[in-house]
Protein backbone atom coordinates (compact mmCIF):
# COMPACT_ATOMS: atom_id res chain seq x y z
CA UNK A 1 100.27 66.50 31.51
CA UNK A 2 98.37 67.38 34.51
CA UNK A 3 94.69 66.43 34.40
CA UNK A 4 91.81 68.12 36.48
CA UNK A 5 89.16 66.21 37.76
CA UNK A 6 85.76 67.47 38.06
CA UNK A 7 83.00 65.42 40.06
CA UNK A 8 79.08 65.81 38.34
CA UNK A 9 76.36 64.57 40.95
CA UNK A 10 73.12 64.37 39.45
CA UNK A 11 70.70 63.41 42.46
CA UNK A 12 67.41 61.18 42.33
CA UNK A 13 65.99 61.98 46.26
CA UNK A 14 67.61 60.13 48.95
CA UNK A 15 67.90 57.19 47.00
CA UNK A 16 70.07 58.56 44.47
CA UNK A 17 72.05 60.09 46.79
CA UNK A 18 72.89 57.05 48.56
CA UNK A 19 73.69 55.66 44.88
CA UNK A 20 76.36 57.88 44.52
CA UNK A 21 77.50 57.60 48.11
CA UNK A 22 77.96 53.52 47.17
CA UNK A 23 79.82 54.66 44.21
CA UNK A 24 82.11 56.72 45.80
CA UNK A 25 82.99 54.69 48.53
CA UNK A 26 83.72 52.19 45.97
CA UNK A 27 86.11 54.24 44.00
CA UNK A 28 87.61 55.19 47.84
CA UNK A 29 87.90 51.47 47.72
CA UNK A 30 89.95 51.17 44.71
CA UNK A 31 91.81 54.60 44.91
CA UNK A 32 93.04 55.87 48.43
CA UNK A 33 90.65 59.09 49.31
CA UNK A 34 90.02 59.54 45.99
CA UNK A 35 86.45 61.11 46.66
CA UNK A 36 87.89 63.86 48.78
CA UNK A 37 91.73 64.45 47.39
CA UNK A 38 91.44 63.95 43.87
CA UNK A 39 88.70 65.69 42.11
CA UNK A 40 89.42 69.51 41.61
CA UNK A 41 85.68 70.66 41.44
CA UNK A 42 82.85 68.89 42.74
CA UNK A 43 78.94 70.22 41.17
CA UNK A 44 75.92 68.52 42.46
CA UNK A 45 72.27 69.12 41.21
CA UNK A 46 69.15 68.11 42.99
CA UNK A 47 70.30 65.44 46.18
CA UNK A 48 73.29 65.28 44.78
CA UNK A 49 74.45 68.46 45.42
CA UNK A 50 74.23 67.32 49.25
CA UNK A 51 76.80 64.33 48.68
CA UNK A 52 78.92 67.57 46.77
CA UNK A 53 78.61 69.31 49.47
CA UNK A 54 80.08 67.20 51.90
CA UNK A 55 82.66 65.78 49.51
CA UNK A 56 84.39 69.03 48.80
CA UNK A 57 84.22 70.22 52.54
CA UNK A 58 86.12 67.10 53.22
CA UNK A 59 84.09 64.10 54.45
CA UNK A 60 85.29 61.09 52.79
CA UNK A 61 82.41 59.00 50.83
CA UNK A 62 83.43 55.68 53.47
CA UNK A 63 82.02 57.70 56.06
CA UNK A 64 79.24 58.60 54.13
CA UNK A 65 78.34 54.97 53.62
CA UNK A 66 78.77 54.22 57.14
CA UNK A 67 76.73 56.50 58.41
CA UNK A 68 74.22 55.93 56.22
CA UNK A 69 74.22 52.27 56.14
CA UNK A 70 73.87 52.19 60.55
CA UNK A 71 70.08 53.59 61.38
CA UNK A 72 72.14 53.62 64.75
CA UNK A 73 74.67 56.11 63.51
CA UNK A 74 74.12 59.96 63.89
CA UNK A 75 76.63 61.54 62.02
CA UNK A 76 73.65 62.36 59.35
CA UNK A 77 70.22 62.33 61.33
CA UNK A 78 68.31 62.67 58.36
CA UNK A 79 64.05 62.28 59.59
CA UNK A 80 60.97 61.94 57.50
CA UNK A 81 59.76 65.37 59.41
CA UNK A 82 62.84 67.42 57.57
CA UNK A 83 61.79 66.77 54.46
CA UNK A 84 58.05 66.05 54.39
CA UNK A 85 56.43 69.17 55.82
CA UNK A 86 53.31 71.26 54.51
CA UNK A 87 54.05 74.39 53.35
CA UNK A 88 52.55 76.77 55.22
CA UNK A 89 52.48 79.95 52.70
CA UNK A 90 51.63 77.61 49.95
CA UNK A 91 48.75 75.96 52.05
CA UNK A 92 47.29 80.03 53.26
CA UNK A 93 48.03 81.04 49.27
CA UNK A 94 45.69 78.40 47.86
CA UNK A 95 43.02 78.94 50.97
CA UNK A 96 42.77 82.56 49.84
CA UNK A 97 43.09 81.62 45.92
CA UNK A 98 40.08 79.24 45.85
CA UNK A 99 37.86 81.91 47.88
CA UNK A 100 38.46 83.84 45.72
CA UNK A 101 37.78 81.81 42.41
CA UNK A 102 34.48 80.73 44.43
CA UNK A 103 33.76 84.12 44.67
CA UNK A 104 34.12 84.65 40.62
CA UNK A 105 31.94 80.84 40.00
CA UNK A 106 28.96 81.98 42.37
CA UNK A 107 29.09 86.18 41.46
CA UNK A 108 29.01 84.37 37.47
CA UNK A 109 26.09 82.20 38.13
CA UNK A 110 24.56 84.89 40.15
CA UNK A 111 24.63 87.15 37.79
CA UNK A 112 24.13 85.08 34.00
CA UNK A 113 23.04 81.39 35.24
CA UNK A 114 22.16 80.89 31.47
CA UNK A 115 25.00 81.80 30.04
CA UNK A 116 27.60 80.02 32.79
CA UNK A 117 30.03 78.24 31.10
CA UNK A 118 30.79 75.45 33.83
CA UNK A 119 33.90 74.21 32.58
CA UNK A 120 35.65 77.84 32.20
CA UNK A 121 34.63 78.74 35.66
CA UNK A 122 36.40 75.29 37.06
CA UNK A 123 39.78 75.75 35.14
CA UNK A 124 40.04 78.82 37.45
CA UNK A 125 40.63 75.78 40.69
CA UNK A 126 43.83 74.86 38.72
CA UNK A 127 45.61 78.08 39.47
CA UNK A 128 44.37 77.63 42.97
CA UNK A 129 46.63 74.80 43.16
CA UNK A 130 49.98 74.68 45.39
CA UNK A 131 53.50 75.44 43.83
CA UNK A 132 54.38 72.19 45.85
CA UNK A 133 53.29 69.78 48.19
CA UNK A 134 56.13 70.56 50.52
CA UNK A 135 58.54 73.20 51.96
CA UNK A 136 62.66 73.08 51.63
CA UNK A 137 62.95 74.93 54.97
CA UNK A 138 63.21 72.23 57.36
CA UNK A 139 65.74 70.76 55.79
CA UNK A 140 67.24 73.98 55.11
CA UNK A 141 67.72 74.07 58.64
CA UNK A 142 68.86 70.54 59.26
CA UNK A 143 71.50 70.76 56.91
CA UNK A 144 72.97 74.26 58.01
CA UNK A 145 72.87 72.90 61.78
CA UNK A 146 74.26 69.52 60.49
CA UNK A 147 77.96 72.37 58.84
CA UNK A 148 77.60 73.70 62.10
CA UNK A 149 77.79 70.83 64.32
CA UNK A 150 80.66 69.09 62.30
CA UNK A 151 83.14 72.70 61.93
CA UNK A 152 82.31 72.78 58.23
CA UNK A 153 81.97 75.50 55.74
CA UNK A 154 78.80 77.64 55.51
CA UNK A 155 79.67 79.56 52.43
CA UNK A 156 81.38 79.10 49.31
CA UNK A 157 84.24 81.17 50.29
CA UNK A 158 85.20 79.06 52.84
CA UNK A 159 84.75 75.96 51.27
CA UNK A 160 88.53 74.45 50.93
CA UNK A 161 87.85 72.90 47.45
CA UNK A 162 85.39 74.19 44.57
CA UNK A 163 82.04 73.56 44.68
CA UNK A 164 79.38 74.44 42.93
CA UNK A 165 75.63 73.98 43.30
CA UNK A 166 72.78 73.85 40.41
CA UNK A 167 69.34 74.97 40.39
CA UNK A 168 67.16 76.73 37.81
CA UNK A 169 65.90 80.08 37.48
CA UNK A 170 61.48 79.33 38.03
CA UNK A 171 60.56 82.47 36.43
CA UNK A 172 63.88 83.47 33.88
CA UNK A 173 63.53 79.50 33.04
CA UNK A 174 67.46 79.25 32.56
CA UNK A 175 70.22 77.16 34.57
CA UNK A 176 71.63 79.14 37.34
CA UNK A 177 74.90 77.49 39.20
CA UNK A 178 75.63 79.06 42.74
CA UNK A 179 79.37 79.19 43.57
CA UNK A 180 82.79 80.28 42.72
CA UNK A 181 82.37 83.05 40.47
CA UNK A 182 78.82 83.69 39.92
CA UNK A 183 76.19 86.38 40.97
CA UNK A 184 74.91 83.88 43.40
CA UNK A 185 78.39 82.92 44.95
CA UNK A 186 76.67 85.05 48.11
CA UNK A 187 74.08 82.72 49.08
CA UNK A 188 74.62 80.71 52.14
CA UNK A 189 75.60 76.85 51.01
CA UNK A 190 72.48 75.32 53.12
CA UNK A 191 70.31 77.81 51.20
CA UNK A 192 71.76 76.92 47.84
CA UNK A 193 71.38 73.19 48.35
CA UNK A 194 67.70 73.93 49.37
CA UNK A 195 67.45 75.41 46.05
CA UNK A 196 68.95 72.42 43.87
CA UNK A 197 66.68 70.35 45.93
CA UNK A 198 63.55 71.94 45.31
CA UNK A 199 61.92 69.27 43.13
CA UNK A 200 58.58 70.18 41.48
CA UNK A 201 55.66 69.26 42.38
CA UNK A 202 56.87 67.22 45.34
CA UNK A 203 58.53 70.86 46.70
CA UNK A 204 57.73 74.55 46.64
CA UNK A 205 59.82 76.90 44.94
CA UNK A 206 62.66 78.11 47.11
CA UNK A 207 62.95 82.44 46.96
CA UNK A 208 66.41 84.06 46.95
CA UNK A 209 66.53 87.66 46.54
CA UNK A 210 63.53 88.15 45.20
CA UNK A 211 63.96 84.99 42.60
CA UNK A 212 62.32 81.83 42.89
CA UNK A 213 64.36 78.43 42.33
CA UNK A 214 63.77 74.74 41.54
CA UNK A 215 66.03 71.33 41.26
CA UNK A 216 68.05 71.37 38.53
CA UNK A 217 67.87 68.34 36.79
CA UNK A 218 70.91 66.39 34.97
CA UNK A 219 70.05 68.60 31.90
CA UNK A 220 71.78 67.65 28.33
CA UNK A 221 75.08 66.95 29.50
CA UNK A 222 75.20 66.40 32.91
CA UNK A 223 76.28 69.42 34.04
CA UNK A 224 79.80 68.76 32.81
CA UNK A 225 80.22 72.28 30.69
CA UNK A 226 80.27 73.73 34.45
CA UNK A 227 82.96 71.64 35.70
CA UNK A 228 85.27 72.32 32.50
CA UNK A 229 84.09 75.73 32.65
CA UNK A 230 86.56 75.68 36.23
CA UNK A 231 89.13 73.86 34.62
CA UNK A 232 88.40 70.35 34.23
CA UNK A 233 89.50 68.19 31.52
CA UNK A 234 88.38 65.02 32.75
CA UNK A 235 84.94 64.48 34.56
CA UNK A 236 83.28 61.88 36.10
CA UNK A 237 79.05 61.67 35.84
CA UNK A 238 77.24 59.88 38.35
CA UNK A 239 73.60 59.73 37.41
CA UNK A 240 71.27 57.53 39.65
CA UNK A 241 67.77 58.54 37.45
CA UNK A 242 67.69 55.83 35.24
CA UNK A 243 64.18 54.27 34.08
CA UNK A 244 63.23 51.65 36.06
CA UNK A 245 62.83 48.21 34.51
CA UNK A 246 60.23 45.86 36.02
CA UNK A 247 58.99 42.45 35.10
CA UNK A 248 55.42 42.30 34.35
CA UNK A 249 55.43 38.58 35.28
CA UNK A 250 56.90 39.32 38.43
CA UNK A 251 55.47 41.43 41.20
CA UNK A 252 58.76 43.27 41.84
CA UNK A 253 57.30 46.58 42.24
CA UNK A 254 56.59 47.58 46.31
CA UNK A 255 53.67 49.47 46.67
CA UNK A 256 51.72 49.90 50.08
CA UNK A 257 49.27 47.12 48.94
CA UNK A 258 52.03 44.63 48.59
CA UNK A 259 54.32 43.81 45.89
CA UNK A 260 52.92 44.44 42.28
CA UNK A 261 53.60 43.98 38.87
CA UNK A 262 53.46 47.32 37.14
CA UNK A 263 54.63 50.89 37.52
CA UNK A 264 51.27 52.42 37.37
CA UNK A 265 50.59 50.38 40.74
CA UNK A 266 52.74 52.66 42.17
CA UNK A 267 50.75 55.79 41.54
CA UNK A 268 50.58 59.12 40.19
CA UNK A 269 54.10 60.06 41.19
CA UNK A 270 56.07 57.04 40.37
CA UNK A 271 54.56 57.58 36.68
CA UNK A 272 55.65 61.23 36.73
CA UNK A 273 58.84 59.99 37.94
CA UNK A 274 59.08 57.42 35.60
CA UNK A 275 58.31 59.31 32.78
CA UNK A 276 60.73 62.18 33.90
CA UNK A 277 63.83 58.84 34.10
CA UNK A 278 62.83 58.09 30.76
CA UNK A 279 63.09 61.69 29.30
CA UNK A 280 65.93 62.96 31.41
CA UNK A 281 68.09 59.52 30.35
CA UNK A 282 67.50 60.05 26.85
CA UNK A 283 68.65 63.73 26.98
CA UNK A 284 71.62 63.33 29.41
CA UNK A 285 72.76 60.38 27.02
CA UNK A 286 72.21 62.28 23.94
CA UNK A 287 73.58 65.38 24.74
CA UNK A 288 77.09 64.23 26.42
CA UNK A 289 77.14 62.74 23.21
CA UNK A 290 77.09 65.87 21.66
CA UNK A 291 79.52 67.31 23.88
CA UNK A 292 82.36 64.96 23.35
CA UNK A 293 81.87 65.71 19.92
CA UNK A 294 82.19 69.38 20.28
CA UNK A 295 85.08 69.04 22.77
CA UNK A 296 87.40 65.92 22.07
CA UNK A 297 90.06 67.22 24.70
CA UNK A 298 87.70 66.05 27.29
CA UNK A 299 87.12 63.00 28.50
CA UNK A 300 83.52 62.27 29.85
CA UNK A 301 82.43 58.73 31.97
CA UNK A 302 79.32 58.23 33.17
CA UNK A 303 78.39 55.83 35.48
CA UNK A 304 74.56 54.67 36.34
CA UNK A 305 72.54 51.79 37.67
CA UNK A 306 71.43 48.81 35.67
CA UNK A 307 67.66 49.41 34.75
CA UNK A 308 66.96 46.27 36.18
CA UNK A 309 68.60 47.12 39.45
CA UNK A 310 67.10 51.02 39.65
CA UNK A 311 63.72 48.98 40.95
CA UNK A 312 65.13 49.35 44.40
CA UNK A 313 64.73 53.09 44.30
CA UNK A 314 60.90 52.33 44.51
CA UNK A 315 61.15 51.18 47.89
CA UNK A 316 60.75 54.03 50.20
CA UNK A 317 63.88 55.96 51.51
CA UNK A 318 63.11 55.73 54.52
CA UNK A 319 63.42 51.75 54.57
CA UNK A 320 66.96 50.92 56.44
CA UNK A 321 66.60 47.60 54.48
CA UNK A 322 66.11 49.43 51.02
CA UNK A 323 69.37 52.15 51.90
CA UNK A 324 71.38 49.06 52.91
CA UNK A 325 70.30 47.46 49.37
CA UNK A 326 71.01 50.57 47.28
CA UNK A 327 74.49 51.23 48.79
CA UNK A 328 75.68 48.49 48.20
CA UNK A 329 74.51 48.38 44.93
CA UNK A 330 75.83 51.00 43.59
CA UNK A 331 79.69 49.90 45.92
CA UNK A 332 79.66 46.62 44.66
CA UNK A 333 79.14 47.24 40.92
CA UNK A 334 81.96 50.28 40.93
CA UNK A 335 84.08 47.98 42.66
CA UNK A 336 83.67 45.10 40.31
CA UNK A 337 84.20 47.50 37.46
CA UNK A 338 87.23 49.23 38.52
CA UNK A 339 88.91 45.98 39.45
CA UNK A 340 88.47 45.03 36.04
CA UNK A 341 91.66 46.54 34.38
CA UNK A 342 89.96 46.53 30.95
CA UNK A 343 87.74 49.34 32.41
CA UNK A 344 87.74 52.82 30.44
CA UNK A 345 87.44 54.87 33.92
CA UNK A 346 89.97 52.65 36.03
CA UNK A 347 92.41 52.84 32.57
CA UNK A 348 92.13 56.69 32.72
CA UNK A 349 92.68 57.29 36.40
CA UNK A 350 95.68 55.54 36.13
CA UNK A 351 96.71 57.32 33.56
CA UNK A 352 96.03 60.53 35.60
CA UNK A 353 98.54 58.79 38.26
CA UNK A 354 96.18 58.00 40.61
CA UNK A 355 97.58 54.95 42.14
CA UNK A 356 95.43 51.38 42.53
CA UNK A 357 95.45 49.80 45.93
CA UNK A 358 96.59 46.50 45.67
């Protein structure tokens, strides 16, 4: 019987992303082209849908890795500036929004300064605040310049194997997938993977016909329903957003201050981010459980980083030394494991008839 692969990226920021680049090249390693010639639908959510991206238009995961394990290498140019810039609506929306809930505190106080109630006129700052620190466009750009430069697809149409893209629906609050036969299958691919990358709070919403969408997260299953949904019986979850694991005796944690002992001396965002690994691991593991209870005819693996090696992804992205430390992370533990011919994922590529290399 012939079986049909389907490919589930999950993201986690540039970090994950290189994650899954390590664990591709790995299975590369062990399976000739296997990122790029053997998987029959590729979906990506968040950064992942990046990796996807370039996957299914044909670039194989070792070049991937190469490029991004050489700062010196510019097939993927890939600067802080692309990703880290103000949003310039979002910055002119909250200007005008706090004039005008100034306007509302003073004509208040003005008007009853006994009867003021000082805590109701601040809670109208907190819908003054920004949708997101930062704005998708640049990268936007970037990344459509990036399928121009290298001949590859701009839309889903021309895309030579399936992908498909995952995002969610800001104000409708449900899943939306662009791609292959969807309402969305329209939207330019640089667009779409602007979309799945619009994390909250760190980005602003991304608008599409009049809709506004954020990352999709790895959700209860992974995203696998929308790889069998095209035809895939047997799918392979890569999930890099795995709670981080720190010694408190040890001060393993990189901060700007020096190495520290704790999470929290990380900041605000590492604890959001923290909490969200903890949450979305505990819902992703619980819910493909669910599914390959529901649907026994396919066969699920997952593969993630040890908790105790996921304290790398603290170190900033931008670090060469950190990318070179993640990569081959996540190459050398694949590659260990599908050596090993005990391993469920190695045991059931074979019996696909993918061939080891010796």
């Amino acid at each position: 019987m012939t079986r049909h692969l389907g490919l589930c990226l999950a993201g986690g920021g540039i970090t994950g992303a290189m994650y899954e680049v390590g664990v591709l090249a790995a299975l590369d390693e062990a399976f000739e082209d296997l990122s790029v010639n053997g998987f029959d639908v590729y979906v990506g959510a968040a950064s992942g849908s990046v990796v996807a991206t370039g996957l299914a238009a044909g670039i194989p995961a070792a070049r991937m890795y190469r490029a991004l394990l050489d700062p010196m290498d510019d097939f993927f140019p890939l600067q802080r500036q692309h990703l880290m810039q103000l949003d310039a609506k979002e910055v002119r929306r909250v200007a005008s929004s706090v004039v005008g809930a100034l306007r509302r505190v003073l004509g208040s106080i003005t008007s009853k300064p006994l009867a003021v109630d000082l805590w109701n006129e601040v809670d109208r700052f907190w819908d003054s605040l920004p949708a997101g620190f930062f704005t998708t466009d640049p990268f936007e750009q970037f990344f459509f310049e990036f399928l121009v430069r290298r001949g590859l697809p701009k839309s889903f149409a021309e895309m030579p194997r399936k992908l498909l893209l995952v995002a969610n629906d800001l104000d409708v609050g449900d899943r939306v997938t662009f791609g292959p036969g969807g309402d969305l299958e329209h939207v330019p691919i640089a667009k779409a993977v602007a979309a799945s990358m619009a994390t909250p709070l760190l980005f602003a919403p991304v608008r599409i016909d009049g809709r506004d969408f954020v990352g999709g997260s790895p959700g209860e299953a992974g995203h696998v329903d929308v790889a069998v949904k095209h035809g895939c019986d047997l799918v392979l979850v890569i999930n890099p957003m795995v709670p981080v694991r720190v010694d408190p005796l040890q001060p393993g944690v990189p901060t700007g201050h020096g190495p520290k002992k704790r999470v929290r001396d990380k900041g605000m965002l590492w604890v959001y981010s923290q909490n969200w690994r903890i949450v979305t691991e505990a819902r992703l593991q619980k819910g493909l459980a669910a599914y390959r209870a529901e649907h026994p005819e396919v066969e699920i693996h997952l593969v993630e980083p040890e908790r105790t090696d996921a304290a790398m992804f603290m170190h900033s992205p931008m670090n060469f030394a950190a990318r070179r430390a993640i990569l081959e992370d996540g190459y050398k533990s694949t590659w260990a494991m599908l050596r090993d011919d005990a391993s469920p994922l190695r045991q059931s590529l074979v019996s696909a008839g993918f061939v080891p290399k010796s």
